[in-house]
N, C-alpha and C. Protein backbone atom coordinates (compact mmCIF):
# COMPACT_ATOMS: atom_id res chain seq x y z
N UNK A 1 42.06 -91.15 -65.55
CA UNK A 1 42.24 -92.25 -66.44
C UNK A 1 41.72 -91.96 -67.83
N UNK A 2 40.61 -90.87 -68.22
CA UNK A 2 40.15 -90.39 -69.30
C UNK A 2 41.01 -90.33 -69.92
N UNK A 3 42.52 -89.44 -69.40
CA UNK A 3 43.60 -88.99 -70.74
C UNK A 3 44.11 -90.07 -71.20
N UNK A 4 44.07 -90.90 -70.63
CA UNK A 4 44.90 -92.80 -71.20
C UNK A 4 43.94 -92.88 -72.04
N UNK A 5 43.04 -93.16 -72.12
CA UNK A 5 42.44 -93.86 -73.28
C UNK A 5 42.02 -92.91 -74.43
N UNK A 6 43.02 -91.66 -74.50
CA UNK A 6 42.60 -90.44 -75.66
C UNK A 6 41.55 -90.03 -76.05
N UNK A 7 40.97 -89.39 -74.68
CA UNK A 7 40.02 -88.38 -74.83
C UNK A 7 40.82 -87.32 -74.36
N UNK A 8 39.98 -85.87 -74.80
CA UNK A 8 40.90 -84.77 -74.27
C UNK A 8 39.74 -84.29 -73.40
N UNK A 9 39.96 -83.84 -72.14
CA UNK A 9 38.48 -82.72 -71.63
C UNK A 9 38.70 -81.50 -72.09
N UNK A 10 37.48 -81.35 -71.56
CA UNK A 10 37.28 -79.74 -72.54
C UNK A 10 37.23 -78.94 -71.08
N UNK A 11 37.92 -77.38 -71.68
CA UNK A 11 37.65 -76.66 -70.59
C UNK A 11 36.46 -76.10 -70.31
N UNK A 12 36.11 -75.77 -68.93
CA UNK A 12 34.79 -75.32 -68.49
C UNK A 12 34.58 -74.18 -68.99
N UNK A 13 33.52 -74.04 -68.95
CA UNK A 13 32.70 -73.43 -70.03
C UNK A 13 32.18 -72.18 -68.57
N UNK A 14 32.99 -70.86 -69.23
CA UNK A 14 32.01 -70.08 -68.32
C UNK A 14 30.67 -69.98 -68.32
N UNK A 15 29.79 -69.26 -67.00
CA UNK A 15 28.57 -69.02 -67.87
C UNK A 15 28.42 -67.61 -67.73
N UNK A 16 27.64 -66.59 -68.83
CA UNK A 16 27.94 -65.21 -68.98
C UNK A 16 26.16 -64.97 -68.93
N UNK A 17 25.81 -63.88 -67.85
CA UNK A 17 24.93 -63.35 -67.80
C UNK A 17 23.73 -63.29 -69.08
N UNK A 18 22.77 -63.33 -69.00
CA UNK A 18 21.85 -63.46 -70.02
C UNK A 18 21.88 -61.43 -70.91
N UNK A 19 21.40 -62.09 -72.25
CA UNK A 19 21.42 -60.54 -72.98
C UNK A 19 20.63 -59.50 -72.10
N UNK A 20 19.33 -59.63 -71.29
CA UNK A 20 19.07 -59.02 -71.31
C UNK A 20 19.58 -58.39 -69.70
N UNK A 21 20.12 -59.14 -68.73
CA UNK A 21 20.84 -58.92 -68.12
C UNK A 21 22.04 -57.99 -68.34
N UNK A 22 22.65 -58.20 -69.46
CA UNK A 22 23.71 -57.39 -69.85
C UNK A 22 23.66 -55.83 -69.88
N UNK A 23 22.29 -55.94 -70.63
CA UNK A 23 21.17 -54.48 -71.24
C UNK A 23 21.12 -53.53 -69.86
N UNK A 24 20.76 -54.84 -68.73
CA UNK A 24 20.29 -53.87 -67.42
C UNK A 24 21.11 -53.09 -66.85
N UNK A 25 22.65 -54.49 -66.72
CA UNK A 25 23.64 -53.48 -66.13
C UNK A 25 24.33 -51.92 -67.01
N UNK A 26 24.24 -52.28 -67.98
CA UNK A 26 25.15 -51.07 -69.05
C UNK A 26 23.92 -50.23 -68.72
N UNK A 27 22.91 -50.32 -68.83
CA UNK A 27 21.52 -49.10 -68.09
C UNK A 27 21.93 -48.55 -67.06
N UNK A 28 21.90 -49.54 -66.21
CA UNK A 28 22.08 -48.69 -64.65
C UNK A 28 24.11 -48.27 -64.73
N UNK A 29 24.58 -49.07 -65.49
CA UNK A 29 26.07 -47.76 -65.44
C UNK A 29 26.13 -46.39 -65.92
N UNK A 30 25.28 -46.48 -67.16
CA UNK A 30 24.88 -45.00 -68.17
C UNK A 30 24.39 -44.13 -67.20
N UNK A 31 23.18 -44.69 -66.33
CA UNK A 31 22.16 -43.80 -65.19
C UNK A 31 22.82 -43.24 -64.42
N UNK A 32 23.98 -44.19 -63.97
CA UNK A 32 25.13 -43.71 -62.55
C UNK A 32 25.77 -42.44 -63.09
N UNK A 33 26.59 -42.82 -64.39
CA UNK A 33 27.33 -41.63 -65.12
C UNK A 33 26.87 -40.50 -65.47
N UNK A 34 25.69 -40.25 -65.60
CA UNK A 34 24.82 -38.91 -66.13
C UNK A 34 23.78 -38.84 -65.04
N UNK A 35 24.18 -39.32 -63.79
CA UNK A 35 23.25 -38.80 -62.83
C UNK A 35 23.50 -37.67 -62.34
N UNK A 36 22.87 -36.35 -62.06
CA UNK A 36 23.77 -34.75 -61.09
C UNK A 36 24.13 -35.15 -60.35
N UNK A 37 24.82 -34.16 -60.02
CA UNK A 37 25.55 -34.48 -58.49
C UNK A 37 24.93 -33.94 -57.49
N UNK A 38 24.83 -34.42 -56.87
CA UNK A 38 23.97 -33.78 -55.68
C UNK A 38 24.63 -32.85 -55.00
N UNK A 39 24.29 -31.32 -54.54
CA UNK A 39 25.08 -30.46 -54.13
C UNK A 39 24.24 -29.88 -52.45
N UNK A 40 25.01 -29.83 -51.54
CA UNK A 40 24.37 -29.37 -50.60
C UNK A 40 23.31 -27.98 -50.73
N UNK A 41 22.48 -27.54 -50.50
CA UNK A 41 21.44 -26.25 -50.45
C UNK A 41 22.14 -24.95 -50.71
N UNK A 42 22.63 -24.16 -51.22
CA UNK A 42 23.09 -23.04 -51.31
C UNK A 42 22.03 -22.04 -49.80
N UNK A 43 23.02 -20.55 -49.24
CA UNK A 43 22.57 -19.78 -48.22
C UNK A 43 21.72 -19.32 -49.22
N UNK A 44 20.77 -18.44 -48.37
CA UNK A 44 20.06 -17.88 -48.98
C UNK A 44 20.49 -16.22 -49.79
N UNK A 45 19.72 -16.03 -50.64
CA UNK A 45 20.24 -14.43 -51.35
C UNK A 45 20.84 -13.52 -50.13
N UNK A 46 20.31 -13.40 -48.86
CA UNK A 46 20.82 -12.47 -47.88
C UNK A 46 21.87 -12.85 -47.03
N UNK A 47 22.22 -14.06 -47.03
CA UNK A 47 23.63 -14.43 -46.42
C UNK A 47 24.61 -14.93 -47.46
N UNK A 48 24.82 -14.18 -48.88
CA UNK A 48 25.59 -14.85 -49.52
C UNK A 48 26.60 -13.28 -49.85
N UNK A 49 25.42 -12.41 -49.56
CA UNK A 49 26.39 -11.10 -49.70
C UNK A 49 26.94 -10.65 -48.41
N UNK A 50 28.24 -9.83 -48.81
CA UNK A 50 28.72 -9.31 -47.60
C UNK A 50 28.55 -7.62 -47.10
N UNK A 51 28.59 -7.21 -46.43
CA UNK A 51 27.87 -5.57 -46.46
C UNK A 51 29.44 -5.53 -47.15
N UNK A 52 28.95 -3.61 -47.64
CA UNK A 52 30.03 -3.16 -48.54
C UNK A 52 31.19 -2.31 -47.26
N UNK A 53 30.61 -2.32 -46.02
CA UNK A 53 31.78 -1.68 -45.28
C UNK A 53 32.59 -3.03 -44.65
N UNK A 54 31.92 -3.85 -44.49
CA UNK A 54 33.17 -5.19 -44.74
C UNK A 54 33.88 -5.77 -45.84
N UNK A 55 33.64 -5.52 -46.59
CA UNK A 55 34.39 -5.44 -48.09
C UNK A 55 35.37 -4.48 -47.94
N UNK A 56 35.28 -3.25 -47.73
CA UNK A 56 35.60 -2.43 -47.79
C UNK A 56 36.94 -2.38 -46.75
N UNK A 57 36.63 -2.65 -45.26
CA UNK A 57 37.50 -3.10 -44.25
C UNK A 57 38.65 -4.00 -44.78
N UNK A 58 38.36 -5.32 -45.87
CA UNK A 58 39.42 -6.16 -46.22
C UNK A 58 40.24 -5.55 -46.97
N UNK A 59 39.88 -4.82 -47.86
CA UNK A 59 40.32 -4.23 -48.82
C UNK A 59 41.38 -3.29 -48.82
N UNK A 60 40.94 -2.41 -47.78
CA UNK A 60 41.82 -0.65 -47.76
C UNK A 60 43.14 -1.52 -46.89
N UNK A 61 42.97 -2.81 -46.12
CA UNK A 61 44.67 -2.29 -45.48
C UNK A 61 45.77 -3.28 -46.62
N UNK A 62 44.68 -3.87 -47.38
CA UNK A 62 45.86 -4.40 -48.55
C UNK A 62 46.30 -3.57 -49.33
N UNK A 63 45.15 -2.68 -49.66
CA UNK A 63 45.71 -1.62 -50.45
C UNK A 63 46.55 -0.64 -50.66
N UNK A 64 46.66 -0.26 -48.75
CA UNK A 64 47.66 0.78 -48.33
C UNK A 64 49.14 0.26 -48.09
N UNK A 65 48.97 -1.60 -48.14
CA UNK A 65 50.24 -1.93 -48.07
C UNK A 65 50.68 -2.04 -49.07
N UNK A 66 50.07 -2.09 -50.04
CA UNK A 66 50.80 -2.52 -51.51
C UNK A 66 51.14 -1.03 -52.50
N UNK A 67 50.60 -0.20 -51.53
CA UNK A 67 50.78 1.50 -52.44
C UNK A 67 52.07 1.63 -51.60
N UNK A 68 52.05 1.50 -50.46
CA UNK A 68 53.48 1.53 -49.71
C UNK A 68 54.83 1.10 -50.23
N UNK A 69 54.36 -0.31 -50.43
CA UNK A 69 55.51 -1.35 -50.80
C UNK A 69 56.09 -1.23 -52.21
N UNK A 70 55.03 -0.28 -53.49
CA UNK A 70 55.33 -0.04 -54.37
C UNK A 70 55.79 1.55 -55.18
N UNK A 71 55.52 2.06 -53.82
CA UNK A 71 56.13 3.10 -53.66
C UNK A 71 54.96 4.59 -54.27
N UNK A 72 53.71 3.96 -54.58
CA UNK A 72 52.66 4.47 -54.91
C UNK A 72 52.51 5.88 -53.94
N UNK A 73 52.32 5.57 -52.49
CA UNK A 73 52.26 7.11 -52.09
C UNK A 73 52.69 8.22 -52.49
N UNK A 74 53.87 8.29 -52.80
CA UNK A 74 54.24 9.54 -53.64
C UNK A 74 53.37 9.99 -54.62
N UNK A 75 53.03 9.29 -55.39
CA UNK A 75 52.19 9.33 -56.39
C UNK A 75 50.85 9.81 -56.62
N UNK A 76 50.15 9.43 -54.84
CA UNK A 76 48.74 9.44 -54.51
C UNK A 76 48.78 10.93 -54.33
N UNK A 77 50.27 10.71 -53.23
CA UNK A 77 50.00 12.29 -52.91
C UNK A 77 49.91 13.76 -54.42
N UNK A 78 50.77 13.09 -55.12
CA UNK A 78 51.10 14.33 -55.90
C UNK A 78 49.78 14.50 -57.04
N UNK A 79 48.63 12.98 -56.87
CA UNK A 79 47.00 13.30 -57.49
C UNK A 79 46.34 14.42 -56.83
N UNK A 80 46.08 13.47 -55.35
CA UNK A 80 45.28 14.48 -54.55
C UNK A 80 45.19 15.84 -54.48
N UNK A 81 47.10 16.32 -54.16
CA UNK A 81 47.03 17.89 -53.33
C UNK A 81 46.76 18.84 -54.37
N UNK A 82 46.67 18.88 -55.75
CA UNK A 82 45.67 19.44 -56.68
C UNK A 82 44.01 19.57 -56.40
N UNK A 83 43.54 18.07 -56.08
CA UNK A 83 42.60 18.38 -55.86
C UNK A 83 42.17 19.09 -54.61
N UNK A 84 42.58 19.13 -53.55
CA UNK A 84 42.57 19.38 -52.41
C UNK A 84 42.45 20.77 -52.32
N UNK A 85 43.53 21.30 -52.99
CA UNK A 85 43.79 22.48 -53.29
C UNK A 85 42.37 23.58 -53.76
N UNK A 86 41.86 22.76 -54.99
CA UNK A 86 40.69 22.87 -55.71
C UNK A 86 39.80 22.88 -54.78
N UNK A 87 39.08 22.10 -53.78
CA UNK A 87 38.13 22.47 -52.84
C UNK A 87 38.30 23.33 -52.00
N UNK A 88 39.89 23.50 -51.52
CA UNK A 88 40.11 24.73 -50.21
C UNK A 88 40.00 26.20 -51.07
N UNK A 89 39.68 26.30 -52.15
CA UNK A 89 39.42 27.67 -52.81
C UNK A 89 37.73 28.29 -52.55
């Protein structure tokens, strides 16, 4: 019946956190954003290396397939049997 007799209501009025409330949250968002990341423990220095004859094992049968496949043997051979040569003297 208010609007009949020409009043207007007013809309509600939010209510917005106090300043210093405001201060706290933008704090603790800044803190979240530039916090580290937490990373699980790294192994230790002696389980992070691998021996060099397992290195070594991965290595040589890629190698011999890709000297194969690129036609490199010829090539290896015609380094070596010079040298070869050179030690059987």
């Amino acid at each position: 019946m208010a609007l009949l007799s020409g009043q207007v209501s007013q809309p509600a009025r939010t209510v917005r956190p106090a300043r210093s409330e405001q201060i706290g949250q933008v704090g603790q968002a800044v803190r979240a954003a530039t916090r580290p990341v937490r990373r699980p423990p790294s192994p230790g220095p002696a389980e992070q290396r691998r021996h060099p004859l397992v290195a070594l094992a991965m290595a040589l049968p890629v190698a011999a397939l890709l000297m194969v496949l690129f036609g490199g043997w010829a090539e290896f051979l015609a380094q070596v049997s010079p040298v070869l040569r050179m030690f059987g003297r």
